[in-house]
C-alpha atoms as a PDB file:
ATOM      1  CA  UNK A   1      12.093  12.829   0.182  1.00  0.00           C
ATOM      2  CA  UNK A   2      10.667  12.183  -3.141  1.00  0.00           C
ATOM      3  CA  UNK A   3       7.298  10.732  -2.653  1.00  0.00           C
ATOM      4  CA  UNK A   4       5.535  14.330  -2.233  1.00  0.00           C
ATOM      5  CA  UNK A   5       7.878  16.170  -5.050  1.00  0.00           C
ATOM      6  CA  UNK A   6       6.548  13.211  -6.973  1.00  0.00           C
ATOM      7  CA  UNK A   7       2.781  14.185  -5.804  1.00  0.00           C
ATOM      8  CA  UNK A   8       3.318  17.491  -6.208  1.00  0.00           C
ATOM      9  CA  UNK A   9       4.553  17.835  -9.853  1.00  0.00           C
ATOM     10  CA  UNK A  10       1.933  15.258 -10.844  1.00  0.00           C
ATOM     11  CA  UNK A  11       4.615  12.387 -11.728  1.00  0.00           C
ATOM     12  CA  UNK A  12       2.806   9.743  -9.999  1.00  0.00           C
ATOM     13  CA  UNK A  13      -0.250  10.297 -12.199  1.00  0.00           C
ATOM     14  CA  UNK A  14       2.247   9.876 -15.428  1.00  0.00           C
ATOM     15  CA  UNK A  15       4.775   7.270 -13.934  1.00  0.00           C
ATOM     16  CA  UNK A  16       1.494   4.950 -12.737  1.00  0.00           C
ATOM     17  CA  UNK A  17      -0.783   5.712 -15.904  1.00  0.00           C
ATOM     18  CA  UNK A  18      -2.801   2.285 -16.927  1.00  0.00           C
ATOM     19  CA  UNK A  19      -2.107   0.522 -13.700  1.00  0.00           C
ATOM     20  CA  UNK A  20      -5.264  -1.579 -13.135  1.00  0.00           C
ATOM     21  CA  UNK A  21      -4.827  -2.259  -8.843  1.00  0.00           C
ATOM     22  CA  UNK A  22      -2.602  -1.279  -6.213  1.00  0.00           C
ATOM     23  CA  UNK A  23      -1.948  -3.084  -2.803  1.00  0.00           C
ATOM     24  CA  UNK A  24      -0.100  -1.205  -0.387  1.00  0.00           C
ATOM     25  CA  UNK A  25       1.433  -2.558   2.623  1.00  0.00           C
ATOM     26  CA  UNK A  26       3.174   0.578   5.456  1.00  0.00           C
ATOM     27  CA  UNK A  27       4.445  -0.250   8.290  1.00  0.00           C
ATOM     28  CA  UNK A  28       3.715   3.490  10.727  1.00  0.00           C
ATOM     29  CA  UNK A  29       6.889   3.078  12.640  1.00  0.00           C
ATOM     30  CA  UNK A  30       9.092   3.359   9.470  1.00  0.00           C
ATOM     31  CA  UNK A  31      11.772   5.006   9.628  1.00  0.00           C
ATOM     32  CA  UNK A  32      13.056   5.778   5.963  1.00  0.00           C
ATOM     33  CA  UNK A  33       9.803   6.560   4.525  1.00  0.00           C
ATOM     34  CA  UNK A  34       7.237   9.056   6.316  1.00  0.00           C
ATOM     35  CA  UNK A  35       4.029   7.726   6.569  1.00  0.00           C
ATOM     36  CA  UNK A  36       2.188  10.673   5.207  1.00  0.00           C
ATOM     37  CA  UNK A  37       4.413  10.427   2.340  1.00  0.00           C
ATOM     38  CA  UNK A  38       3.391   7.006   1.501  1.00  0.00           C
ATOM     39  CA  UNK A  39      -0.891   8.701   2.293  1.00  0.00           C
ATOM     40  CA  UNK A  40      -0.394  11.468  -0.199  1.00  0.00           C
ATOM     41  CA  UNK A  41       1.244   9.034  -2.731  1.00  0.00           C
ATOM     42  CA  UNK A  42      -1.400   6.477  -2.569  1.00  0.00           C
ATOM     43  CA  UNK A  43      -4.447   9.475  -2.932  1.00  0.00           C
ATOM     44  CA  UNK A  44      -2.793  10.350  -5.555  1.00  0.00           C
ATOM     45  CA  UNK A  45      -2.155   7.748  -7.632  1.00  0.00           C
ATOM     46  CA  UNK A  46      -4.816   6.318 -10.901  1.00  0.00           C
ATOM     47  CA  UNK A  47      -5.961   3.267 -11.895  1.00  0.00           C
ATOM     48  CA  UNK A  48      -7.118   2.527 -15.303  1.00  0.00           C
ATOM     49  CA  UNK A  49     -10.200   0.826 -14.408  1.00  0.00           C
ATOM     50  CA  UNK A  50     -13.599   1.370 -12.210  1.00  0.00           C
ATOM     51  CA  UNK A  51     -13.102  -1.726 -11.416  1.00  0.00           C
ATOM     52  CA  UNK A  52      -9.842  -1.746 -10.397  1.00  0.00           C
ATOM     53  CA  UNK A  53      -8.985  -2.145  -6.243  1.00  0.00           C
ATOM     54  CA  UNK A  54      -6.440   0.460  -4.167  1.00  0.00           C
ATOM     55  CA  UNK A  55      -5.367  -0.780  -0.749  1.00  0.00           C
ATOM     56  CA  UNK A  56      -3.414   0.683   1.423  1.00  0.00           C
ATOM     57  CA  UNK A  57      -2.965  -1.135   4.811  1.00  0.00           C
ATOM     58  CA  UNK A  58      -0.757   0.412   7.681  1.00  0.00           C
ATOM     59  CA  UNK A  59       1.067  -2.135   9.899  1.00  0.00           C
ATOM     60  CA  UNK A  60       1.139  -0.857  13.687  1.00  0.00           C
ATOM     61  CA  UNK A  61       4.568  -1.406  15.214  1.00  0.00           C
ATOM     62  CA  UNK A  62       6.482  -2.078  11.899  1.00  0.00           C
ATOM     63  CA  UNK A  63       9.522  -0.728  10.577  1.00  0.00           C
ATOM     64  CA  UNK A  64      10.755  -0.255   7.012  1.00  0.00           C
ATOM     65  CA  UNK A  65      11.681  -4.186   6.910  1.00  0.00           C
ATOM     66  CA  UNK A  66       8.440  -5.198   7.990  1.00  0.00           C
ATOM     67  CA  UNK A  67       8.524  -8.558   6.202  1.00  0.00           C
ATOM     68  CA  UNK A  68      11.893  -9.186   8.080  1.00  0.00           C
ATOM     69  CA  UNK A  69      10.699  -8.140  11.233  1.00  0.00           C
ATOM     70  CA  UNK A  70       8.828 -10.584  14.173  1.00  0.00           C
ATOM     71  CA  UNK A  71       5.930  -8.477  15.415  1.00  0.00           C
ATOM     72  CA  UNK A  72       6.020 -10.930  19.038  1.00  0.00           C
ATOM     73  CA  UNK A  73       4.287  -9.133  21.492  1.00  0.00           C
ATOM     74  CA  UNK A  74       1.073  -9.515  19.803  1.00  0.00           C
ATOM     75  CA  UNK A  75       0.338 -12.901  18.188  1.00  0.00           C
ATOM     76  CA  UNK A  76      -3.304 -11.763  16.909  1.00  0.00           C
ATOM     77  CA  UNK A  77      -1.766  -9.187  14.738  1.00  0.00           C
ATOM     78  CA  UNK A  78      -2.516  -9.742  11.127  1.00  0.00           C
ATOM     79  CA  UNK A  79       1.090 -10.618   9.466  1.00  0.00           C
ATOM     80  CA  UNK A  80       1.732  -8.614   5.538  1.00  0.00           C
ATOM     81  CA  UNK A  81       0.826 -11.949   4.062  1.00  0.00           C
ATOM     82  CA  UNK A  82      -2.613 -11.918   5.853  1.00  0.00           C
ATOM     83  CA  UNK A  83      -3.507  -8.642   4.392  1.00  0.00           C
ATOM     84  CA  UNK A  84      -1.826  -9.634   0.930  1.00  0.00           C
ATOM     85  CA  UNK A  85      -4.166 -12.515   0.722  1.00  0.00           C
ATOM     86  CA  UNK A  86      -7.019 -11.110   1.799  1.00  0.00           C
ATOM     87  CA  UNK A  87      -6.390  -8.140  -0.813  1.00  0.00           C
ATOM     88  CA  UNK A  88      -5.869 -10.873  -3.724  1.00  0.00           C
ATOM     89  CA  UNK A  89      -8.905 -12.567  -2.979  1.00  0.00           C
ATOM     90  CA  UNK A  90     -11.335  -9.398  -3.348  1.00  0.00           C
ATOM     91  CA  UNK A  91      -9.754  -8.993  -6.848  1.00  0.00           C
ATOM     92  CA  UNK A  92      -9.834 -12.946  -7.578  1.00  0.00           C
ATOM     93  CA  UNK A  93     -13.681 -12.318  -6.272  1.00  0.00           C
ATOM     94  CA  UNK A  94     -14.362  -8.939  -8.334  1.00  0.00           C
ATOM     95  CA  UNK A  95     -12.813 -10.705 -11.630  1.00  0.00           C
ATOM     96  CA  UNK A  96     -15.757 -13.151 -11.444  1.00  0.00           C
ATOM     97  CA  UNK A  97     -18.571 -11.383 -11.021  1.00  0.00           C
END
């Protein structure tokens, strides 16, 4: 597992250096990559700018090919795009103020 070695050694600062957002979309029943993986990562990880905008959203019943999978049994869930969008439009919004 190379998300926390990454963490750890302090790659991620280096590797993401100058990034000005992040949107992260997890889904907590993935299998190839541990959630807590994915929590340390995103703590860990700079952006360039105070103004800059780090979300991490966790998907509750999704699996590593969340935007492949049909989340059926509840039809109110929020689908990636959904958080995606809303996650554009607060930068769209903080880019004109």
């Amino acid at each position: 597992n190379r998300v926390p070695n990454d963490v750890l050694s302090g790659n991620v600062q280096q590797t993401m250096e100058g990034l000005p957002s992040l949107f992260v979309l997890m889904g907590d029943k993935d299998e190839i990559v541990p959630l807590q993986s994915v929590l340390d990562w995103f703590d860990a990880v700079p952006l360039s700018s105070d103004n800059g905008e780090k979300m991490l959203t966790v998907l509750k019943g999704a699996g590593h090919g969340f935007f492949h999978e049909r989340l059926k049994e509840n039809k109110k869930k929020k689908t990636a795009f959904d958080h995606l969008f809303e996650y554009l439009n607060r930068c769209a919004k903080k880019d004109f103020e």
